[in-house]
Protein backbone atom coordinates (compact mmCIF):
# COMPACT_ATOMS: atom_id res chain seq x y z
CA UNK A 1 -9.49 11.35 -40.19
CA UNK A 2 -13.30 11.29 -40.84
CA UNK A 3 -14.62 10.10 -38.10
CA UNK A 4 -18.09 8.80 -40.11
CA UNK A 5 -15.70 6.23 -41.42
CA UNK A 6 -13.98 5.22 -38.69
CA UNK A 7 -17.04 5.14 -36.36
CA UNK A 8 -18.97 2.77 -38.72
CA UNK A 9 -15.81 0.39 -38.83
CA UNK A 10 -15.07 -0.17 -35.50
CA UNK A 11 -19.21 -0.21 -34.53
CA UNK A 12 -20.11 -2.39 -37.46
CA UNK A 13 -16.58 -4.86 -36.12
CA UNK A 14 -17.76 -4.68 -32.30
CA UNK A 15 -21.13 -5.40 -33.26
CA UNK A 16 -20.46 -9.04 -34.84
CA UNK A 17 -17.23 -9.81 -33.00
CA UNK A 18 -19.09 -8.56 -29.64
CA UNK A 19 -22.55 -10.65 -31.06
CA UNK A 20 -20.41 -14.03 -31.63
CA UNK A 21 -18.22 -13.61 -27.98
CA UNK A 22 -21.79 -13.33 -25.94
CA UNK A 23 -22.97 -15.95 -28.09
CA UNK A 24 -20.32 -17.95 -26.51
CA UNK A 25 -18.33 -18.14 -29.06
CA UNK A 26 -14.69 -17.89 -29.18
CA UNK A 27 -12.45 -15.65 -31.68
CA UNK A 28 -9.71 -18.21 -31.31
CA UNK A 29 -12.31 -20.36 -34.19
CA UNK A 30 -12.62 -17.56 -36.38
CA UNK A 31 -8.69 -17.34 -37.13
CA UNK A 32 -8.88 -19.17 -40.03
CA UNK A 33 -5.25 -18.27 -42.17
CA UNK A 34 -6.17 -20.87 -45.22
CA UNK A 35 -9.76 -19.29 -45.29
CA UNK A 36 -8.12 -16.05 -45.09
CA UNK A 37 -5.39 -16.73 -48.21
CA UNK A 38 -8.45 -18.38 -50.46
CA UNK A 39 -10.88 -15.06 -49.88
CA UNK A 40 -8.46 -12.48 -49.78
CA UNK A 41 -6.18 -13.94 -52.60
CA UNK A 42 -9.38 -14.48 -54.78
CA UNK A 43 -10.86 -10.80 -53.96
CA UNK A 44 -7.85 -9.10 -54.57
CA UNK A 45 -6.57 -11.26 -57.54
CA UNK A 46 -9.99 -11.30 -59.40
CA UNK A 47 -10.43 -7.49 -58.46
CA UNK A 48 -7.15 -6.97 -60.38
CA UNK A 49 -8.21 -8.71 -63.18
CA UNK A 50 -11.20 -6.92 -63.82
CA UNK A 51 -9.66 -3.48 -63.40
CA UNK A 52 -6.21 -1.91 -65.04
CA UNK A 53 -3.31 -1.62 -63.33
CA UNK A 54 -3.07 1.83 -62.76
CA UNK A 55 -6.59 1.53 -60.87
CA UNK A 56 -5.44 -1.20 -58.48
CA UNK A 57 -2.00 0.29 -57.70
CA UNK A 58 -4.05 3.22 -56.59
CA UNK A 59 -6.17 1.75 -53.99
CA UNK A 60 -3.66 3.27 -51.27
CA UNK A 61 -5.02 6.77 -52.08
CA UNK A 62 -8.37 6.13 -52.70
CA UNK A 63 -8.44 4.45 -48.92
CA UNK A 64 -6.69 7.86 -48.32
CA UNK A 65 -9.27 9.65 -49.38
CA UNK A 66 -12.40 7.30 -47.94
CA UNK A 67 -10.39 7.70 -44.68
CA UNK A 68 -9.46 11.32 -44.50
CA UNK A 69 -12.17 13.86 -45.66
CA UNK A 70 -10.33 16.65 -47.71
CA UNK A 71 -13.66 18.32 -49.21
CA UNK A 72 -13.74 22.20 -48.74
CA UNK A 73 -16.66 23.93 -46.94
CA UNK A 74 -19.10 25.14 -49.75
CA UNK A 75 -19.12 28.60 -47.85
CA UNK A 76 -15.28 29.21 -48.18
CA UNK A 77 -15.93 28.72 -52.02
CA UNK A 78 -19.21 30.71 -52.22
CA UNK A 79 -17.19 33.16 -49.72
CA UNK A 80 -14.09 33.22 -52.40
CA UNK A 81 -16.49 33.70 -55.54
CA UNK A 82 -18.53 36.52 -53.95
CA UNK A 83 -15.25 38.61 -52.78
CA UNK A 84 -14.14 38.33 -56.52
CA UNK A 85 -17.31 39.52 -57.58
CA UNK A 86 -17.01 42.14 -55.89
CA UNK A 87 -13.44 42.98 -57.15
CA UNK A 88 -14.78 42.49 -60.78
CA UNK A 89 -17.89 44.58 -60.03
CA UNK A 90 -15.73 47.75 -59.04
CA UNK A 91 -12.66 47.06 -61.00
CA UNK A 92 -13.57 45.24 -63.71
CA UNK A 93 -12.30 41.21 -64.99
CA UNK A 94 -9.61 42.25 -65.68
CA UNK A 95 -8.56 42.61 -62.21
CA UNK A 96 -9.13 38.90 -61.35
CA UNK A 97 -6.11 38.06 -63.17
CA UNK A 98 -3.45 39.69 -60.42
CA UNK A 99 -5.18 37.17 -57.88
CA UNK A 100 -5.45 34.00 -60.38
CA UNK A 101 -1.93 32.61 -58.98
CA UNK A 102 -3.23 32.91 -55.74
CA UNK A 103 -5.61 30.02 -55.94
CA UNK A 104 -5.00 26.69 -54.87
CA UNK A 105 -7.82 24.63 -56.95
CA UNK A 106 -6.60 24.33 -60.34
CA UNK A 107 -10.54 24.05 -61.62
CA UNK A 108 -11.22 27.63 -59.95
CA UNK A 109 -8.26 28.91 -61.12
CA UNK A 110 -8.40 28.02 -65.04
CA UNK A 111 -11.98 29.18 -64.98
CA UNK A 112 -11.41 32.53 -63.53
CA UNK A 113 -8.17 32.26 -66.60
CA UNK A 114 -11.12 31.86 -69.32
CA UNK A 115 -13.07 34.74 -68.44
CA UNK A 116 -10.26 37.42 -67.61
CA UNK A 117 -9.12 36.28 -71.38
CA UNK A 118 -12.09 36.56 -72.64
CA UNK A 119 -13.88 33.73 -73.88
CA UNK A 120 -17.13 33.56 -74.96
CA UNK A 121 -19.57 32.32 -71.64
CA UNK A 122 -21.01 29.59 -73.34
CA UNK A 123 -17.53 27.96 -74.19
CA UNK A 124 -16.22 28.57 -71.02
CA UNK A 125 -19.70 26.70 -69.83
CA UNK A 126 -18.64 23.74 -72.60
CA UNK A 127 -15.29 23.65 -71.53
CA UNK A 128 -15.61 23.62 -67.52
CA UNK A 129 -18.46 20.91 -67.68
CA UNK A 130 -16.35 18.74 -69.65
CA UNK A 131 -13.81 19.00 -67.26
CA UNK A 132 -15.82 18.39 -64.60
CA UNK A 133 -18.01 15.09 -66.66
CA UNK A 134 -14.10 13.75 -66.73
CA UNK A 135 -13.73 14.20 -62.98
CA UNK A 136 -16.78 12.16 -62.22
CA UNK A 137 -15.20 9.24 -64.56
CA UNK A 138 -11.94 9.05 -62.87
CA UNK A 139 -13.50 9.33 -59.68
CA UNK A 140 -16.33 6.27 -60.31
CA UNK A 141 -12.84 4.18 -61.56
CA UNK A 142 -11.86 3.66 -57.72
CA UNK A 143 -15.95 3.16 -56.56
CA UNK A 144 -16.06 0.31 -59.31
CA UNK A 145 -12.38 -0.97 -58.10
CA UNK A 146 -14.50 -1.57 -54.17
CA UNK A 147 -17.43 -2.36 -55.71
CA UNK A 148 -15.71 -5.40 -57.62
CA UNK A 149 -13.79 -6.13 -54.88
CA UNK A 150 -17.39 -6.67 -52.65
CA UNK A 151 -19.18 -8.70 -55.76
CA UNK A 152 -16.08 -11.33 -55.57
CA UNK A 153 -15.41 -11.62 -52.04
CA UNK A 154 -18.43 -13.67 -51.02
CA UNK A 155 -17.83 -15.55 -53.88
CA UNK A 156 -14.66 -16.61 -53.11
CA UNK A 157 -15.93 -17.35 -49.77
CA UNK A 158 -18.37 -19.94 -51.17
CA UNK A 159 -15.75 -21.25 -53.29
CA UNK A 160 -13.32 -22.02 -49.80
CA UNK A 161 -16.22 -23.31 -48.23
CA UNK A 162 -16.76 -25.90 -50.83
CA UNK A 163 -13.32 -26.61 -51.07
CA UNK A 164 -12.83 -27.27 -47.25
CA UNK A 165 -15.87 -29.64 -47.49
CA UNK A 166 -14.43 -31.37 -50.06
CA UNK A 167 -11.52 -31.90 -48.27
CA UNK A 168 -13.63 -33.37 -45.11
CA UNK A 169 -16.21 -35.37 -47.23
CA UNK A 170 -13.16 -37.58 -48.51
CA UNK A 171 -11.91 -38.06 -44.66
CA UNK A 172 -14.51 -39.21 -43.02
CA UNK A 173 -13.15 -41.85 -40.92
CA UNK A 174 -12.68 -40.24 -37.83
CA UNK A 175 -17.00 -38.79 -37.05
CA UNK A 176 -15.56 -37.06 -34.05
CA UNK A 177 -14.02 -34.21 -35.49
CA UNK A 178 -16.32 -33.82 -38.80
CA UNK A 179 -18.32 -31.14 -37.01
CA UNK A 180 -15.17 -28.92 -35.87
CA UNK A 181 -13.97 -29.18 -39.76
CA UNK A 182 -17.42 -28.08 -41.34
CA UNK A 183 -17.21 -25.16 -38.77
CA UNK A 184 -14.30 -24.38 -40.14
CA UNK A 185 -14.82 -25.06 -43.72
CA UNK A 186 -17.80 -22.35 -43.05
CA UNK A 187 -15.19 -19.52 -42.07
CA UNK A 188 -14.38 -18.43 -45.26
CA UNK A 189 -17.65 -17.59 -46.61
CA UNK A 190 -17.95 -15.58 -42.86
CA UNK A 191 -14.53 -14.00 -44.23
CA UNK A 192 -16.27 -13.20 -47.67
CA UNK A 193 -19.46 -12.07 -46.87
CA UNK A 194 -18.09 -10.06 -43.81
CA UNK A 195 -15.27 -7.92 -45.71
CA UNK A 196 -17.90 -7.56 -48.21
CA UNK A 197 -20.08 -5.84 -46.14
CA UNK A 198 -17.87 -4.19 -43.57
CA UNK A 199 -15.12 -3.02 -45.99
CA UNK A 200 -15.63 -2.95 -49.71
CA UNK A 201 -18.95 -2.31 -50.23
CA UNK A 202 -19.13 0.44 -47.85
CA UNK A 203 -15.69 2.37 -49.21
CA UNK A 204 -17.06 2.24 -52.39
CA UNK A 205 -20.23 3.87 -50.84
CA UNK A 206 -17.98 6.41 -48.99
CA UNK A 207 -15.85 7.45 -52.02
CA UNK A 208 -19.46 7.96 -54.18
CA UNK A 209 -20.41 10.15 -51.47
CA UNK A 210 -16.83 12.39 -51.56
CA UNK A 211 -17.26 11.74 -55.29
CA UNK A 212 -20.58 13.36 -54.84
CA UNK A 213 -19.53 16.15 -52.52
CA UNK A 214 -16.61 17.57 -54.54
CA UNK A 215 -18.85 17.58 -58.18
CA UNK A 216 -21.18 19.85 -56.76
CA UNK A 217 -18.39 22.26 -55.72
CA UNK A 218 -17.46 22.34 -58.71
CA UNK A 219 -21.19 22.61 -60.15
CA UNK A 220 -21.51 25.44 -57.95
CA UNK A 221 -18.40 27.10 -59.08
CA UNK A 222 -19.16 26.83 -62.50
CA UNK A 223 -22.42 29.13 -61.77
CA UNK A 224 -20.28 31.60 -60.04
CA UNK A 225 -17.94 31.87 -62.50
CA UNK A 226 -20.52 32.63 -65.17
CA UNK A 227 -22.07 35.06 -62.89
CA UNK A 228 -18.51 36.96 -62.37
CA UNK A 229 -18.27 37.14 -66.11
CA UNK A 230 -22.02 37.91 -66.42
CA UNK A 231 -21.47 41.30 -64.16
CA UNK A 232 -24.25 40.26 -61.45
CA UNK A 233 -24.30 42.10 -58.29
CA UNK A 234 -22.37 39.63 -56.06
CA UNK A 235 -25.55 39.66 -53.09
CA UNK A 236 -27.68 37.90 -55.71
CA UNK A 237 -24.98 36.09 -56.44
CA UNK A 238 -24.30 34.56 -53.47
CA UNK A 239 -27.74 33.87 -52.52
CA UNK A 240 -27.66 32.02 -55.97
CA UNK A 241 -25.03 30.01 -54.42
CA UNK A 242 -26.28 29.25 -51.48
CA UNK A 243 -29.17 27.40 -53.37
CA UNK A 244 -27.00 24.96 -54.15
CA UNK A 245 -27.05 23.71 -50.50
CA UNK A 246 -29.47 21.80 -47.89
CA UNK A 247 -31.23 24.66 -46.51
CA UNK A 248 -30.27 23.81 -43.13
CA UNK A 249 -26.41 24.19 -44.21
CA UNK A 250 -26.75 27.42 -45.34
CA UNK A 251 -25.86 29.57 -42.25
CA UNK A 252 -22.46 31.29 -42.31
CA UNK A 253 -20.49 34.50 -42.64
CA UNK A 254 -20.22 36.58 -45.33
CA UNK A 255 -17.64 37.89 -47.51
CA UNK A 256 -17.12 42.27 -46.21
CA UNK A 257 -18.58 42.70 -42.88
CA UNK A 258 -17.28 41.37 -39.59
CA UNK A 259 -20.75 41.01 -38.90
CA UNK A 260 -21.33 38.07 -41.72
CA UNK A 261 -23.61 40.05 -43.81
CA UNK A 262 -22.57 40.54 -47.50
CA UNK A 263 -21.34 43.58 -48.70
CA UNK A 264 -23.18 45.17 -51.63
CA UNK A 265 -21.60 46.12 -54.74
């Protein structure tokens, strides 16, 4: 699991459950299960009316994926697009194609397929960035699913606060308990706001930031790729690489030595 995500939850939960106990407060009063049913059902009812069905039905994986970090390492794929440099610098493209079945990204592996075959570099350019434009819409479907999900939520808190004060502004006979019944009226905009800011808003920020991480893997192998097909000595290409990267995460081994340093070609 990434532990980014889970750290934040659990730190940003302690923080204004452990606030509110030393506060003297007790969590007893915040268990509110109308509250709950008005902000919840609202959020996830007006969430799913925004969005298709397909999108909602998928919110199990994209938690899956906000939750578990599956990106590569950028140096395994530099590492991978310098080795076949190499092969196509002493053997030629052609060679590429005996290891094409060997790769598990099907992006890498249909762009290696367009230049063993052939094609000219600028289509194969055209045809991988449209590819990878489509991968940053289907990925920004489940950040706007969260993000709707975060714009309702304290909405539909406000709307189960006003609803619970309705319900005590036309009892007021008995004074005595009026205070303990605004209090409560109040917890669903806490529920609203709070899952707001705790849960969707921040998963939509986490799976813009994966979103984020995995397009410029694939931005990066798109410039290998071109470079393979362009013949260039795979040294200069993987410094080219490397580029793409914070400078401070751009330590680690090389593809030929045991040593880490690159082999020449």
């Amino acid at each position: 699991m990434d532990l980014a995500t889970i750290l934040g939850l659990v730190i940003a939960l302690v923080g204004l459950l452990g606030g509110f106990i030393m506060d003297k407060g007790s969590l007893a009063s915040l268990i509110q299960p109308s509250a709950a049913l008005i902000v919840f059902g609202g959020t996830i009812g007006a969430t799913l009316l925004s969005n298709r069905m397909k999108s909602f039905t998928s919110i199990v994986r994209y938690l899956m994926i906000a939750f578990f970090d599956k990106t590569k390492p950028p140096h395994g794929t530099i590492d991978l697009l310098v080795e076949m440099a190499m092969i196509a610098r002493r053997e030629g493209i052609l060679a590429l194609e005996d290891k094409v079945d060997e790769f598990d990204d099907p992006f890498l592996k249909n762009g290696v397929r367009l230049i063993v075959d052939g094609v000219d570099p600028e289509l194969v350019k055209q045809m991988l960035e449209i590819e990878v434009s489509f991968i940053e819409q289907r990925h920004e479907i489940g950040v706007t699913l969260f993000e709707s999900a975060a714009g309702f939520a304290p909405t539909m808190g406000i709307i189960g606060t006003v609803m619970g004060l309705v319900h005590v502004l036309g009892s007021l006979d008995d004074v005595s308990t009026l205070g303990p019944e605004i209090a409560t009226a109040f917890i669903a905009t806490l529920y609203g706001v709070a899952s707001a800011n705790v849960f969707w808003m921040p998963i939509a920020n986490k799976l813009r930031v994966r979103s984020q991480d995995e397009l410029l893997e694939r931005e990066m192998t798109i410039e290998g790729i071109l470079s393979i097909q362009a013949g260039e000595n795979p040294t200069v290409l993987r410094q080219k690489l490397l580029s793409f990267l914070a400078e401070s995460n751009r330590e680690g081994k090389g593809v030929g030595t045991p040593d880490g340093e690159t082999a020449k070609a």
